[in-house]
Protein backbone atom coordinates (compact mmCIF):
# COMPACT_ATOMS: atom_id res chain seq x y z
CA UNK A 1 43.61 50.77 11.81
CA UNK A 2 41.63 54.31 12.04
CA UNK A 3 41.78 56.99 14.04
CA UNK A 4 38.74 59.65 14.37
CA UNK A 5 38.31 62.32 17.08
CA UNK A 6 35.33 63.80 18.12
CA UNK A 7 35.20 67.15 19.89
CA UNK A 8 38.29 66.68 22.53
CA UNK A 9 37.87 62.86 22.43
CA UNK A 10 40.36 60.91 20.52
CA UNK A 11 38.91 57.32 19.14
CA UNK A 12 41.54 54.68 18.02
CA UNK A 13 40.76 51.46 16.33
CA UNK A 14 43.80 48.96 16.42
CA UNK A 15 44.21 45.56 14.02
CA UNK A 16 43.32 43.10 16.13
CA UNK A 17 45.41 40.02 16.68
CA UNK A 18 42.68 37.69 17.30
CA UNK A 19 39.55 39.18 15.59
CA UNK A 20 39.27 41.11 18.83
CA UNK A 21 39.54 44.31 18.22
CA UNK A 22 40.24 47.09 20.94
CA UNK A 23 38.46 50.39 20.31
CA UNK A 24 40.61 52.61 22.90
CA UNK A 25 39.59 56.43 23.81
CA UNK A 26 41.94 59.14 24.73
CA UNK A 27 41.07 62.43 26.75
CA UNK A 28 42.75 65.37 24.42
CA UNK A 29 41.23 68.41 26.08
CA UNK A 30 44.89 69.46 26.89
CA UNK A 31 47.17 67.40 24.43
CA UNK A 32 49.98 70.17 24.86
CA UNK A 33 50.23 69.09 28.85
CA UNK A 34 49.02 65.51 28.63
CA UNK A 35 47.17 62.39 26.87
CA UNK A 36 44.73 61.10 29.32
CA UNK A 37 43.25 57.35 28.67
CA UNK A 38 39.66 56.87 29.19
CA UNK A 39 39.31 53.04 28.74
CA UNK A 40 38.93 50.17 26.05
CA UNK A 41 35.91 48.55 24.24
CA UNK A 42 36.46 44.89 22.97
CA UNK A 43 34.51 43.80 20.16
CA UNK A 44 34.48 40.63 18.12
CA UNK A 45 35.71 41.17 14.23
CA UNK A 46 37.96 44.45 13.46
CA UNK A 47 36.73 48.00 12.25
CA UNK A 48 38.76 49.17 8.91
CA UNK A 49 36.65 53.01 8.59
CA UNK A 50 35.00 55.04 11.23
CA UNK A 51 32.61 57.36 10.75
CA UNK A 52 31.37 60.10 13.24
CA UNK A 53 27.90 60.62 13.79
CA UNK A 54 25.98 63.38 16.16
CA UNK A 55 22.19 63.19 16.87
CA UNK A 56 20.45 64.96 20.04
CA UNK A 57 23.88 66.35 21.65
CA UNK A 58 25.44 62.57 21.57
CA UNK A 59 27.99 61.42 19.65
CA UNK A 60 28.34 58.25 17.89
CA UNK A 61 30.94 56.49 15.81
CA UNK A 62 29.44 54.25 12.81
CA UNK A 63 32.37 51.29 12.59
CA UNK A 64 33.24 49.49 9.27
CA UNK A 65 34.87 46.76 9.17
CA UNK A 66 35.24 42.63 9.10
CA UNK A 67 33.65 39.36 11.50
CA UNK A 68 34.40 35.62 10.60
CA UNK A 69 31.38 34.48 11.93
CA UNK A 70 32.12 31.74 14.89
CA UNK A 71 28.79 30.07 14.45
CA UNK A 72 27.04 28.84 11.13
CA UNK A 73 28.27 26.65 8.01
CA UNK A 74 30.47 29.31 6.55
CA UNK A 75 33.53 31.23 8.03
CA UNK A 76 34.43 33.07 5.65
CA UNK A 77 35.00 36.89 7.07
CA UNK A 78 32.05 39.22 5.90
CA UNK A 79 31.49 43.16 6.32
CA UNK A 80 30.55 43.80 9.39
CA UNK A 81 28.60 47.19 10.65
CA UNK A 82 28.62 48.42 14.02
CA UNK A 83 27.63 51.70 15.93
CA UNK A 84 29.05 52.97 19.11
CA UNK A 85 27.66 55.40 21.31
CA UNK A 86 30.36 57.44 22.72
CA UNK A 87 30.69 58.62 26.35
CA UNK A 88 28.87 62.30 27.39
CA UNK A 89 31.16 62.73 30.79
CA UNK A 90 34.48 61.05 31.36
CA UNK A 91 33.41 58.15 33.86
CA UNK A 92 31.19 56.60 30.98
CA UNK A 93 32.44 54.08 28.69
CA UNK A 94 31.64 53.52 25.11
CA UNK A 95 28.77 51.55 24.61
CA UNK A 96 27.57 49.49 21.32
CA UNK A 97 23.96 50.11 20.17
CA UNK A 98 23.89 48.38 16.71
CA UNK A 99 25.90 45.55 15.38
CA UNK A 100 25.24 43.95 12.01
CA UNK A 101 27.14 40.94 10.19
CA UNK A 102 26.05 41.33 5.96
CA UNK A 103 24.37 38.62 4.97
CA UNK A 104 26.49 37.67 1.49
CA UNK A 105 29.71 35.35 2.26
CA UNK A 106 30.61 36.55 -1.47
CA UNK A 107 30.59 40.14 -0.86
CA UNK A 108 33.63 42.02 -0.89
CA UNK A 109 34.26 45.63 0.77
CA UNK A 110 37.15 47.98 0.02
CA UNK A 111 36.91 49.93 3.31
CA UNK A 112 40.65 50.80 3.24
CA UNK A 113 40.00 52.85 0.43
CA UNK A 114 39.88 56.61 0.14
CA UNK A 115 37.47 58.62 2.61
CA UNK A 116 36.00 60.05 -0.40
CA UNK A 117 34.83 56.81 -1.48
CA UNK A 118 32.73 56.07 1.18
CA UNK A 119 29.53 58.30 1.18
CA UNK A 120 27.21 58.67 4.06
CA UNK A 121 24.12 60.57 4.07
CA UNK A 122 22.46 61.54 7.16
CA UNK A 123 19.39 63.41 7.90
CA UNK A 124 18.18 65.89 11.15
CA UNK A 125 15.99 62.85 12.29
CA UNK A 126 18.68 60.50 13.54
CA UNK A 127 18.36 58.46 10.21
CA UNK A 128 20.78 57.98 7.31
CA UNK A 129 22.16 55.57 4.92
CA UNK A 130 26.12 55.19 3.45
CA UNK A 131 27.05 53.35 0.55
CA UNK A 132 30.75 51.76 0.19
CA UNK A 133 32.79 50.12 -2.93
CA UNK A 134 31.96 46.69 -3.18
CA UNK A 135 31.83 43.56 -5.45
CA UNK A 136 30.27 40.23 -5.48
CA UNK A 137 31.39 36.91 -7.33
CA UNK A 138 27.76 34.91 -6.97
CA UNK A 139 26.60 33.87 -8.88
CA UNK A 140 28.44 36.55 -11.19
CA UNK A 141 31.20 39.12 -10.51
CA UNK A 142 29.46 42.12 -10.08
CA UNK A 143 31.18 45.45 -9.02
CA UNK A 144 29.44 48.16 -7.69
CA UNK A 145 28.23 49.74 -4.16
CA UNK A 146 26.64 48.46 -1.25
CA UNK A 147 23.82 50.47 0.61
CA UNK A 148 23.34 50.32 4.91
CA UNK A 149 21.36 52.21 6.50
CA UNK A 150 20.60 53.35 9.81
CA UNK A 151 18.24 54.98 12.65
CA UNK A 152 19.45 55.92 15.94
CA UNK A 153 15.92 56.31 17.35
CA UNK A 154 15.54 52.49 17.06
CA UNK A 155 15.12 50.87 20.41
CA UNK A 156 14.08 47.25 18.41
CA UNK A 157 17.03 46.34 17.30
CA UNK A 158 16.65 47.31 13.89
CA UNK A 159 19.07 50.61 14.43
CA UNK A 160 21.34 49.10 11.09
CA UNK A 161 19.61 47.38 7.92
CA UNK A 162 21.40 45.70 5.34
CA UNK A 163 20.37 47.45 1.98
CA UNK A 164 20.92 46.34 -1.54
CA UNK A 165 24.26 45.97 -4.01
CA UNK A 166 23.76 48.12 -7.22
CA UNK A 167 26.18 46.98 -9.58
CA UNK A 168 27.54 49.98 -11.38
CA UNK A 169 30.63 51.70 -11.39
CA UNK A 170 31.43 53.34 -7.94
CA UNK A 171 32.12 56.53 -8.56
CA UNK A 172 29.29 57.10 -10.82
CA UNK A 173 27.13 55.85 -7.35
CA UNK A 174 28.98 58.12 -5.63
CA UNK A 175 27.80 61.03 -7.26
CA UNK A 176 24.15 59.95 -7.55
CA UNK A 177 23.95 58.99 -3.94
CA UNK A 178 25.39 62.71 -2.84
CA UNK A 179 22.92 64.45 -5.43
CA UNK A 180 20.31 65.91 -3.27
CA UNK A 181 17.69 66.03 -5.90
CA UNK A 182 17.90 62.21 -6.39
């Protein structure tokens, strides 16, 4: 589904066949002699975009994607967040730090869309936000962005935080969101 690599790691997201989805990491150090696999991470939901993230010497991946909730009145698939905290030596697996399901059953993503069109911004401090394509049909359709942010210092459980939908075009949010001065 996407496929990111960070320094001579090599992170592969597959489509899940049962809203399972297998994040699988791949030693590339010496790709011209060998592919060497480090191990699997099994998730519930699917990951369409992956983002790499550093912060203090670690690397992270920040996952978008989809989760049909198994619990509650609604299963209807909804955007899903998730942040994984990659493996620093080779006998380490990745780890997740931050999941989060968005609260609107009427929100579509378009996370298979251009890497251009998702924006993230991120700051020295371990904090940042991104803002993706999106539209809602409740009780309006509404077309716009949505905002998440996160903070990788968080040890409460608040590392991801849903944000708001700003209806407006996207690539007019787009630009405002990557102006500096704004």
């Amino acid at each position: 589904q996407d496929v990111r690599f960070v320094n001579d790691k090599l992170y592969v997201f597959w489509v899940p066949a049962n809203q399972v989805d297998p994040l699988d990491v791949f030693d590339i150090s010496q790709a011209s002699e060998k592919l060497k696999y480090l191990g699997r991470t099994l998730f519930e939901g699917w990951m369409e975009r992956a983002i790499p993230l550093s912060y203090k010497g670690e690397d992270y991946i920040l996952g978008l994607g989809w989760i049909v909730p198994a619990v509650g009145d609604n299963p209807q698939r909804r955007p899903q967040a998730m942040i994984f905290k990659l493996p620093s030596v080779v006998s380490d697996k990745v780890r997740t730090v931050a999941q989060l399901t968005l609260s609107s059953a009427d929100l579509w993503s378009y996370f298979n869309d251009q890497d251009k069109s998702i924006v993230i911004r991120t700051q020295a401090d371990g904090t940042g936000s991104i803002i993706f394509p999106a539209s809602t049909w409740g009780p309006k359709y509404l077309s716009g962005g949505k905002l998440i942010s996160y903070d990788l210092n968080s040890a409460d459980g608040n590392t991801l935080k849903e944000g708001a939908f700003l209806a407006a075009d996207s690539a007019w949010l787009r630009r405002v969101f990557t102006n500096p001065e704004l």
